[in-house]
PDB file of N, CA and C in Angstrom:
ATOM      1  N   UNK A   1       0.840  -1.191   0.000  1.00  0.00           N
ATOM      2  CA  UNK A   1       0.000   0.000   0.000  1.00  0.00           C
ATOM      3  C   UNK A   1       0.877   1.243   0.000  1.00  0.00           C
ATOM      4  N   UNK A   2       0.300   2.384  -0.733  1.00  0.00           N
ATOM      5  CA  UNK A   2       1.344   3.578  -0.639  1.00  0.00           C
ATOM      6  C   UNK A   2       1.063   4.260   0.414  1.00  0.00           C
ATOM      7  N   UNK A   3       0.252   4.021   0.945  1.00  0.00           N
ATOM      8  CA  UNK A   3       0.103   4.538   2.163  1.00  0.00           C
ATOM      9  C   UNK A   3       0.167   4.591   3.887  1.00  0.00           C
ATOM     10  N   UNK A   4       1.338   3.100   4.169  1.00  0.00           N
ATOM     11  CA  UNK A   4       1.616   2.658   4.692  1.00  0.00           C
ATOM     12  C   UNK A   4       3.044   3.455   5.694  1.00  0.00           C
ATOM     13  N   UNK A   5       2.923   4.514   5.367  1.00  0.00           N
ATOM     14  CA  UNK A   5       3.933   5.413   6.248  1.00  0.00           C
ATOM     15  C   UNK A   5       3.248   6.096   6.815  1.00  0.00           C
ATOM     16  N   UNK A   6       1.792   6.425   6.144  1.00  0.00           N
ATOM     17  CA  UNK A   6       0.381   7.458   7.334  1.00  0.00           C
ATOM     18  C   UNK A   6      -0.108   6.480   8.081  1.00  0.00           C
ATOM     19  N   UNK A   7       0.280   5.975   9.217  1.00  0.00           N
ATOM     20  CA  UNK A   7      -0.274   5.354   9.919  1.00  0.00           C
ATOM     21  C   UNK A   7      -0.326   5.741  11.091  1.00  0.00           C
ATOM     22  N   UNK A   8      -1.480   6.360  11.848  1.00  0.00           N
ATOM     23  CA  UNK A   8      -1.486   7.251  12.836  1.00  0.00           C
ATOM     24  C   UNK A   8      -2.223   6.749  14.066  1.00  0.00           C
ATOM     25  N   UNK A   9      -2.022   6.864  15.348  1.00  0.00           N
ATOM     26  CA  UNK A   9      -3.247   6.377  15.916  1.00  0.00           C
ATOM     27  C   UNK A   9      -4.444   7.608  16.526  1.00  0.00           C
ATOM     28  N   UNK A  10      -4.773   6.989  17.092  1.00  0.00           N
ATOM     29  CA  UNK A  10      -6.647   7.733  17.208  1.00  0.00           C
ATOM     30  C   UNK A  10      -6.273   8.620  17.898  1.00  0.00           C
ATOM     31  N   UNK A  11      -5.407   9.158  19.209  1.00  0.00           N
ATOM     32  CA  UNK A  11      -5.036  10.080  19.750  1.00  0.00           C
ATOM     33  C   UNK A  11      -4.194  11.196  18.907  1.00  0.00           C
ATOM     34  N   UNK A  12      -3.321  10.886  17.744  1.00  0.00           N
ATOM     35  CA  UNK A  12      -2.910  11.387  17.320  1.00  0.00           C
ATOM     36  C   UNK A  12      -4.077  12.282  16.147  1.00  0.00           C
ATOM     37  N   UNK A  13      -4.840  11.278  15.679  1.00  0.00           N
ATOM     38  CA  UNK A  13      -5.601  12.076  14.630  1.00  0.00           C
ATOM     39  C   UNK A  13      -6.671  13.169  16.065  1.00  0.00           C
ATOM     40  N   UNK A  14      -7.156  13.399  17.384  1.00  0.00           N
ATOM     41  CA  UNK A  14      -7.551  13.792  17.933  1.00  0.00           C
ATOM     42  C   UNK A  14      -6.603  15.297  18.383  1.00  0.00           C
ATOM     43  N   UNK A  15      -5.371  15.245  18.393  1.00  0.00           N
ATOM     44  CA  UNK A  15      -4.661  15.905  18.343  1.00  0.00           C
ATOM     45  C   UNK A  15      -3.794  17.005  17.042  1.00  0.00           C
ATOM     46  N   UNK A  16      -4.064  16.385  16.384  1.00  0.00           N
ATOM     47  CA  UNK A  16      -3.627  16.589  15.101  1.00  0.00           C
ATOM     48  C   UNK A  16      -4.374  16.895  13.637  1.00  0.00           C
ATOM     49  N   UNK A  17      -5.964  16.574  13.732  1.00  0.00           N
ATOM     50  CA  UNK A  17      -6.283  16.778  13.195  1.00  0.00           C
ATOM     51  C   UNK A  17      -6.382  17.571  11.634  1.00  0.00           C
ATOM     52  N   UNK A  18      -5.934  19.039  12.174  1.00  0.00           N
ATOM     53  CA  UNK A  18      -5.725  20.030  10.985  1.00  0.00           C
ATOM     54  C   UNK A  18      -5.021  19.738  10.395  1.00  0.00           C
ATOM     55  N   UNK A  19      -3.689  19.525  10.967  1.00  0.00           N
ATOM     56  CA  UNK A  19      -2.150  18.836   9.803  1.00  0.00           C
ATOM     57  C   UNK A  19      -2.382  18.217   9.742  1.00  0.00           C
ATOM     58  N   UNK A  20      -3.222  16.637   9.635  1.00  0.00           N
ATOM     59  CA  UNK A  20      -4.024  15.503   8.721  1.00  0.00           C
ATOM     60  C   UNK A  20      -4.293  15.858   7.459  1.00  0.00           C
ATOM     61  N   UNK A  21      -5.380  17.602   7.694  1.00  0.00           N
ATOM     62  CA  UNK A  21      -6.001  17.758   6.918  1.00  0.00           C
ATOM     63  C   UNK A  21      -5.069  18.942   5.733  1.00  0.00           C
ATOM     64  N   UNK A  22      -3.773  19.381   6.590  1.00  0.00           N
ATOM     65  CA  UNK A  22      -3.321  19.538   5.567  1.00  0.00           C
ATOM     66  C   UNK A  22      -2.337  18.930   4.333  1.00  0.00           C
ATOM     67  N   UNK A  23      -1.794  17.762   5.347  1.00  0.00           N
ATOM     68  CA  UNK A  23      -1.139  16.792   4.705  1.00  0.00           C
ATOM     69  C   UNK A  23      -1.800  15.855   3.570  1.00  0.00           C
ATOM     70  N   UNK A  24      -3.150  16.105   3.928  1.00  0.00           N
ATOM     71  CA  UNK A  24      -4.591  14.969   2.621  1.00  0.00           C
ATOM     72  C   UNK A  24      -4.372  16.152   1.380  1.00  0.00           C
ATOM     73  N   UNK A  25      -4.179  17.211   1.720  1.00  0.00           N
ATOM     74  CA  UNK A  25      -4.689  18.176   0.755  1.00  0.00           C
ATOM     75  C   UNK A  25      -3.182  18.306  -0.283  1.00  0.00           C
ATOM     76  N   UNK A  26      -2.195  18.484   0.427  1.00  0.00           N
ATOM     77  CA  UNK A  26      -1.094  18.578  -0.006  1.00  0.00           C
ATOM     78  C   UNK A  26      -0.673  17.225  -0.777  1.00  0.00           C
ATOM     79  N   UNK A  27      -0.137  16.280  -0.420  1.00  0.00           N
ATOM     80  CA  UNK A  27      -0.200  15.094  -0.752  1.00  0.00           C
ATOM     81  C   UNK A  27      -0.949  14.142  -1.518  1.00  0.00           C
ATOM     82  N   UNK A  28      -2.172  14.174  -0.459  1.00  0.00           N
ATOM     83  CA  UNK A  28      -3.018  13.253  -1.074  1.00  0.00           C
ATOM     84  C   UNK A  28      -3.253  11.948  -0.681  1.00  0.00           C
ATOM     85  N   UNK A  29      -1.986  11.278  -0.135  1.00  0.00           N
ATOM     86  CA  UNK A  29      -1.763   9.862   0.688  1.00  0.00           C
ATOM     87  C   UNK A  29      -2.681   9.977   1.780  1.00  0.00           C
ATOM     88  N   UNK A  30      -3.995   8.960   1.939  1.00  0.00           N
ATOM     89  CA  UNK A  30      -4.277   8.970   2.971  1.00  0.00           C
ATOM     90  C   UNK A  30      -4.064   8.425   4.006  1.00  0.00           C
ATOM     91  N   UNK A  31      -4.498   8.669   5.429  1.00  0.00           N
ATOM     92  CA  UNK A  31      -4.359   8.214   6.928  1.00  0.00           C
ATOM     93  C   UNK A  31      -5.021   6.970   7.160  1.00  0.00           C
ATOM     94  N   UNK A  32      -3.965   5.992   7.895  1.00  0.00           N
ATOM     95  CA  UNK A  32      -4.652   4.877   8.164  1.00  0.00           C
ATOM     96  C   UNK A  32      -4.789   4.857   9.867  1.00  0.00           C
ATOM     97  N   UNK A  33      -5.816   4.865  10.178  1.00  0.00           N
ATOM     98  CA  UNK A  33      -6.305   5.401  12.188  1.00  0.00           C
ATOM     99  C   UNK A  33      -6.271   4.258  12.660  1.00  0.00           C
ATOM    100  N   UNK A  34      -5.358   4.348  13.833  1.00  0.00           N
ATOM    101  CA  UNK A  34      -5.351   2.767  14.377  1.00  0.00           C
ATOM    102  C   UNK A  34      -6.038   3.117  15.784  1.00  0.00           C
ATOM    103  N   UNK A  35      -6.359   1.722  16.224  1.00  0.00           N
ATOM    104  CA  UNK A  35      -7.052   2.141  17.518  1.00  0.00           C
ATOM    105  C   UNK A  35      -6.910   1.166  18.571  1.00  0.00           C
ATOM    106  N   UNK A  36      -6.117   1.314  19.021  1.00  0.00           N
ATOM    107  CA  UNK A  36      -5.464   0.021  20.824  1.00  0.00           C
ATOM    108  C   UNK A  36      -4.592  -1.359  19.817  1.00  0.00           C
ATOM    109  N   UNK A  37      -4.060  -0.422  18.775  1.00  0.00           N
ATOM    110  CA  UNK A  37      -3.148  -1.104  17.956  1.00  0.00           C
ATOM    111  C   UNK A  37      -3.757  -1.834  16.674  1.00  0.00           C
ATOM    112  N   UNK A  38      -5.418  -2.030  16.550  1.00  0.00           N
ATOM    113  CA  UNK A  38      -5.601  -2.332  14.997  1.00  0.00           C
ATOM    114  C   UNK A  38      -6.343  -1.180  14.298  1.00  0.00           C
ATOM    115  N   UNK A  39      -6.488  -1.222  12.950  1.00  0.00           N
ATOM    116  CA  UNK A  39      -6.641  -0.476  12.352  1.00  0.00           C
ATOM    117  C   UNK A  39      -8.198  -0.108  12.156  1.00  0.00           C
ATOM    118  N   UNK A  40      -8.785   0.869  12.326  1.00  0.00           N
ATOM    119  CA  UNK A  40      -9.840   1.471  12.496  1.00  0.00           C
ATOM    120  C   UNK A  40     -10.506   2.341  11.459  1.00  0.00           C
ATOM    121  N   UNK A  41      -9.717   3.208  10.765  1.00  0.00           N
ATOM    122  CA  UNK A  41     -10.296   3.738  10.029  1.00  0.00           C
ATOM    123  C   UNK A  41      -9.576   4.263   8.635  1.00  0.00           C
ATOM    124  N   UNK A  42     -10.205   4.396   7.865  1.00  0.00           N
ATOM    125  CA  UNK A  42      -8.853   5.064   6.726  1.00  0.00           C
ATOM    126  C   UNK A  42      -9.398   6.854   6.651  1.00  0.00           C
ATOM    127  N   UNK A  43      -8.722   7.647   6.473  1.00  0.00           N
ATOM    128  CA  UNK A  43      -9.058   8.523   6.179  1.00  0.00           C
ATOM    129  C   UNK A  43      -8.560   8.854   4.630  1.00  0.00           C
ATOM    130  N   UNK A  44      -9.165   9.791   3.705  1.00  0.00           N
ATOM    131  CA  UNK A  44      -8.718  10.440   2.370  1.00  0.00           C
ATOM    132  C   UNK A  44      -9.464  11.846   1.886  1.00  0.00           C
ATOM    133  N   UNK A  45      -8.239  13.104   1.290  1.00  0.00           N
ATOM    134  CA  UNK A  45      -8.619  13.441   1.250  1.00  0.00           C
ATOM    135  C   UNK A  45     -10.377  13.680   0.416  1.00  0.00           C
ATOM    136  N   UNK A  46     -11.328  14.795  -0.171  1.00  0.00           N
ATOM    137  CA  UNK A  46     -12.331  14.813  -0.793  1.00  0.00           C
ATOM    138  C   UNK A  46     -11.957  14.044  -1.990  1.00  0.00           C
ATOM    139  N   UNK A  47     -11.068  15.294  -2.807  1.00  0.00           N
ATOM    140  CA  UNK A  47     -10.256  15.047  -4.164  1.00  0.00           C
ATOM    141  C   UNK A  47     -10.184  13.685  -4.374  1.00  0.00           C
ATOM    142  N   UNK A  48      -9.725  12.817  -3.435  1.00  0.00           N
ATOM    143  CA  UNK A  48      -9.334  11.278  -4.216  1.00  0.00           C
ATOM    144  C   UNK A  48     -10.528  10.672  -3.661  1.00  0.00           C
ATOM    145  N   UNK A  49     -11.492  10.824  -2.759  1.00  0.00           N
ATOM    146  CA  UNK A  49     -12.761  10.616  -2.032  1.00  0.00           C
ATOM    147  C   UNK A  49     -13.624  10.871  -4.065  1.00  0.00           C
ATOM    148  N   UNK A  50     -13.749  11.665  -4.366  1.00  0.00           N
ATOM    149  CA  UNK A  50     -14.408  11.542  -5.409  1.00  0.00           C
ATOM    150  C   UNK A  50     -13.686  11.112  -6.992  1.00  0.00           C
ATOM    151  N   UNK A  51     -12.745  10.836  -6.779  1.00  0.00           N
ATOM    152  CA  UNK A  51     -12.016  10.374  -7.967  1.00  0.00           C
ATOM    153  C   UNK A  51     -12.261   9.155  -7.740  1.00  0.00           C
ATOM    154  N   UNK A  52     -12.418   8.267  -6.719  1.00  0.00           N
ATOM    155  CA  UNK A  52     -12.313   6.948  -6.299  1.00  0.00           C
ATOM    156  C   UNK A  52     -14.291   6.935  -6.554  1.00  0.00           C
ATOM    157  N   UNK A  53     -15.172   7.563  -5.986  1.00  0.00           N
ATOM    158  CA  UNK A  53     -16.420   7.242  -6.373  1.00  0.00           C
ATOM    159  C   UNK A  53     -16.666   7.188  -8.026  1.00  0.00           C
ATOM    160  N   UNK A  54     -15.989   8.442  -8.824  1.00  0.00           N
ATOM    161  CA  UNK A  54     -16.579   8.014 -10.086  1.00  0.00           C
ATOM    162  C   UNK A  54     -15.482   6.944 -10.839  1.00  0.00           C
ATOM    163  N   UNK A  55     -14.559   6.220 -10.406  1.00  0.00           N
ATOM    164  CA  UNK A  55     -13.904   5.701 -10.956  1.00  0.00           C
ATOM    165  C   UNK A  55     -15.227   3.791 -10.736  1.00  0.00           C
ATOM    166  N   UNK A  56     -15.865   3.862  -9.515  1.00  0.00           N
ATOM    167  CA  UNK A  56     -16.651   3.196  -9.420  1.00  0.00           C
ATOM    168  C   UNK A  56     -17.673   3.172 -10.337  1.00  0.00           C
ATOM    169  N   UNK A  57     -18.087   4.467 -10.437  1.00  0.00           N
ATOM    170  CA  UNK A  57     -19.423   4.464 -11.024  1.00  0.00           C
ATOM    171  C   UNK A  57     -19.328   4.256 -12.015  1.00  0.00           C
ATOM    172  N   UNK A  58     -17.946   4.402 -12.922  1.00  0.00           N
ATOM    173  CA  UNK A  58     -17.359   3.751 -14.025  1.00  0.00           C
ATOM    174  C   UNK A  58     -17.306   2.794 -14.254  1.00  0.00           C
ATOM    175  N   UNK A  59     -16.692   1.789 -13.101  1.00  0.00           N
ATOM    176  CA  UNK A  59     -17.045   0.266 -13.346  1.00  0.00           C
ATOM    177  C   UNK A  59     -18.060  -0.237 -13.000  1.00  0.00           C
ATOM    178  N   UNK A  60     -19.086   0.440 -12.502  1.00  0.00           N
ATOM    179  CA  UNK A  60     -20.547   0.037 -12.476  1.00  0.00           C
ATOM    180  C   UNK A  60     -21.130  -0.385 -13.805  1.00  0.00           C
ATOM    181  N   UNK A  61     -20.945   1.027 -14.376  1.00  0.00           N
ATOM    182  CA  UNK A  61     -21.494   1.123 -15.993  1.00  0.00           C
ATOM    183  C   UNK A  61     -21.177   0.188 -17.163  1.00  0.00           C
ATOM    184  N   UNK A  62     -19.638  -0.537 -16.500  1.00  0.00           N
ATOM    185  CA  UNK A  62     -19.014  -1.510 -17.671  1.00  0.00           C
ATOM    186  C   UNK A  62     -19.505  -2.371 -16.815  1.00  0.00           C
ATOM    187  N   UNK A  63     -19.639  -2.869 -15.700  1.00  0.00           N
ATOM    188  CA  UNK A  63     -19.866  -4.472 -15.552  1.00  0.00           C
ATOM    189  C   UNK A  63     -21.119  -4.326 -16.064  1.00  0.00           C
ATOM    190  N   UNK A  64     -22.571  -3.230 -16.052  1.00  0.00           N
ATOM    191  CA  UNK A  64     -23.724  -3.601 -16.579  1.00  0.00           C
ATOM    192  C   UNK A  64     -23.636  -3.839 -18.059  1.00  0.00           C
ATOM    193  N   UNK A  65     -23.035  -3.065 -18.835  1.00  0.00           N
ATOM    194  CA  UNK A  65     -22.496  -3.477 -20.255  1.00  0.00           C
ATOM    195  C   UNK A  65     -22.628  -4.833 -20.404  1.00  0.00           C
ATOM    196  N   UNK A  66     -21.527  -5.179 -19.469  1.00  0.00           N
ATOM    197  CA  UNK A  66     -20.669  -6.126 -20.040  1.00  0.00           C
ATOM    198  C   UNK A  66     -22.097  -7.576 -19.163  1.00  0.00           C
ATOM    199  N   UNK A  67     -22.641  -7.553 -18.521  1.00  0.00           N
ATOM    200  CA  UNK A  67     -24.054  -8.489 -18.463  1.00  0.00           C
ATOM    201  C   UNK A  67     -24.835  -8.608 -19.734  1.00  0.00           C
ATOM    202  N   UNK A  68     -25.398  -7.233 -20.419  1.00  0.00           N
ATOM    203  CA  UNK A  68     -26.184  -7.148 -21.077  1.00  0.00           C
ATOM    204  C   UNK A  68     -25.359  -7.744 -22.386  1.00  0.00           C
ATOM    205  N   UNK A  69     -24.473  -7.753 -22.638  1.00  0.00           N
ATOM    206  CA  UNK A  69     -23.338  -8.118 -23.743  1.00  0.00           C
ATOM    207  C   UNK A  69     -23.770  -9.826 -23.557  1.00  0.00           C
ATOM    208  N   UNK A  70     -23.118 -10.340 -22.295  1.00  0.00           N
ATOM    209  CA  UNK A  70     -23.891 -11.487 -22.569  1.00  0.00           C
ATOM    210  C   UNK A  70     -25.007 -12.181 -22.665  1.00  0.00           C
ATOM    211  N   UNK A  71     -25.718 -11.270 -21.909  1.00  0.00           N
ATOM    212  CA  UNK A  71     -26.964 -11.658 -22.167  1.00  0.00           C
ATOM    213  C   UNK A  71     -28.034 -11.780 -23.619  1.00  0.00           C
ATOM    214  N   UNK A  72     -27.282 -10.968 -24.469  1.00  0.00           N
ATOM    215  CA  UNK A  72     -27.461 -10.693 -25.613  1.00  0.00           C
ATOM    216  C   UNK A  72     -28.444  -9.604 -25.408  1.00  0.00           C
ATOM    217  N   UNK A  73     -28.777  -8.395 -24.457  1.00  0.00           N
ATOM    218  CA  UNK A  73     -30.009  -7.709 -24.036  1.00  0.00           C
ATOM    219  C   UNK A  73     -29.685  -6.607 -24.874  1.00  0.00           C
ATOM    220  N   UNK A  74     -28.645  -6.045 -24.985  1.00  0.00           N
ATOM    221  CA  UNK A  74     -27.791  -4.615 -25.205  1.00  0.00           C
ATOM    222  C   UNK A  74     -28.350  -4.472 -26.156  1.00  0.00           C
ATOM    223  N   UNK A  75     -28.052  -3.277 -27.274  1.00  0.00           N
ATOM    224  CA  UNK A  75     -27.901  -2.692 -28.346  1.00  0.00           C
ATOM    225  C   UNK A  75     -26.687  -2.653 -29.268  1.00  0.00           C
ATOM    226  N   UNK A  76     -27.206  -2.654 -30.212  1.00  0.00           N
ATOM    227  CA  UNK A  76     -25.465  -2.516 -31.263  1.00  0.00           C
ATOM    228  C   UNK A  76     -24.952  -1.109 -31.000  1.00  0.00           C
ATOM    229  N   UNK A  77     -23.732  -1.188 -31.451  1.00  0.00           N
ATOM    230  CA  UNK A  77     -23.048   0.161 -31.706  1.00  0.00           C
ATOM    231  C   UNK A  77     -24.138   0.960 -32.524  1.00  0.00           C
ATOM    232  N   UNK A  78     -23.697   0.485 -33.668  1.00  0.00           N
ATOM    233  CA  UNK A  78     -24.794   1.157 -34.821  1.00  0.00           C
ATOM    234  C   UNK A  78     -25.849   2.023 -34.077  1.00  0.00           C
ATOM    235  N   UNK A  79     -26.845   1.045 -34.097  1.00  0.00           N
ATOM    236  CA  UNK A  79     -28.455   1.545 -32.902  1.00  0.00           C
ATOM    237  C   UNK A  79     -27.943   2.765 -32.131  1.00  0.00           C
ATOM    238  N   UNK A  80     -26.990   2.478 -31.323  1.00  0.00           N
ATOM    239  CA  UNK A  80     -26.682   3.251 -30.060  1.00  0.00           C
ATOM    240  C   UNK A  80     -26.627   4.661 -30.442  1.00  0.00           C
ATOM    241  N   UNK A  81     -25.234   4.576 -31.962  1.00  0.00           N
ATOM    242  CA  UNK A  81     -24.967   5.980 -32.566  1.00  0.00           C
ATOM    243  C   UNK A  81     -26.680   6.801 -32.856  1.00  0.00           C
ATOM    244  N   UNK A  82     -27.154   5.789 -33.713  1.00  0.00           N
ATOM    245  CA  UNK A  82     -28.491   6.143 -34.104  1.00  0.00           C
ATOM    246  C   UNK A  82     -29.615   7.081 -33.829  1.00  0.00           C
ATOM    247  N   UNK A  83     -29.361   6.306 -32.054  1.00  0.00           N
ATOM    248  CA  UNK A  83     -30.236   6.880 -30.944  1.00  0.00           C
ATOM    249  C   UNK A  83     -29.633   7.813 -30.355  1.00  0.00           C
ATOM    250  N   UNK A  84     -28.398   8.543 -30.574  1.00  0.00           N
ATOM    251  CA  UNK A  84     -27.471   9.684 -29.894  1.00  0.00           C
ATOM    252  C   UNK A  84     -27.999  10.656 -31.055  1.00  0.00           C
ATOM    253  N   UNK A  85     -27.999   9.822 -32.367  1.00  0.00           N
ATOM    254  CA  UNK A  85     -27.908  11.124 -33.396  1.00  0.00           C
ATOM    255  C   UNK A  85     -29.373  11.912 -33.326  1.00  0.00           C
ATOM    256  N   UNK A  86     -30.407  10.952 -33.096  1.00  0.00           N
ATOM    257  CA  UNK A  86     -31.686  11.288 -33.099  1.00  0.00           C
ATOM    258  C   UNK A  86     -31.556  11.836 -32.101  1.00  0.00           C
ATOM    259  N   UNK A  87     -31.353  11.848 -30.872  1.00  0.00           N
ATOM    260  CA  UNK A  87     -31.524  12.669 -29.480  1.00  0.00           C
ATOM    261  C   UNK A  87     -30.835  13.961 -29.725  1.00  0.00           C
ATOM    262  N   UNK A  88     -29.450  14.284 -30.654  1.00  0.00           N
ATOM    263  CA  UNK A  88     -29.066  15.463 -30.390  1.00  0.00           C
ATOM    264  C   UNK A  88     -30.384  16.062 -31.316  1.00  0.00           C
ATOM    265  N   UNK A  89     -30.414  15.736 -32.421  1.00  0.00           N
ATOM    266  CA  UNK A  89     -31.735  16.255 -33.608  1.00  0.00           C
ATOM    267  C   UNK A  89     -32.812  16.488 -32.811  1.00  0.00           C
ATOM    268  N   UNK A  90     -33.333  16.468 -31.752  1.00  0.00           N
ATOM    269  CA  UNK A  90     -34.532  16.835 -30.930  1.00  0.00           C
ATOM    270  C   UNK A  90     -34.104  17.607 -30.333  1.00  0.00           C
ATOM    271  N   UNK A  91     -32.999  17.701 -29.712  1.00  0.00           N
ATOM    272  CA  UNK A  91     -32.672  18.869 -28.534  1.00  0.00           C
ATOM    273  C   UNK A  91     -32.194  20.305 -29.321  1.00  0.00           C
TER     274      UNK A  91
END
């Protein structure tokens, strides 16, 4: 993990807080919060907090693809263009 040098414990992030928060911002590496010696929480900053959600919502969109692909449910390319070209032509 690259992030295996932020490893802080719970008193420290209670203490420290702000320089957490400026070190997430600066950096970017997030905090791993330990607590009576195991690990408790991760912290990260927003920035990679939402780079990491739409990178999901990205592979949301291909694993449903990629069902409907086998399923044979999907649409062709072709169709797809079809139905983009007709939608911009209405708007």
């Amino acid at each position: 993990m690259s992030f295996i040098a932020n490893i802080k414990s719970m008193s420290y992030l209670k203490g420290h807080a702000a320089q957490i928060a400026e070190d997430l911002e600066r950096n970017g590496k997030p905090f791993v919060i330990t607590r009576n010696g195991e690990v408790s929480m991760v912290i990260e900053g927003i920035k990679q907090f939402q780079e990491k959600e739409a990178l999901i919502a990205a592979l949301r969109i291909i694993a449903l693809g990629e069902k409907d692909r086998l399923q044979e449910t999907g649409i062709s390319v072709a169709e797809s263009r079809a139905r983009l070209l007709a939608a911009r032509r209405r708007a």
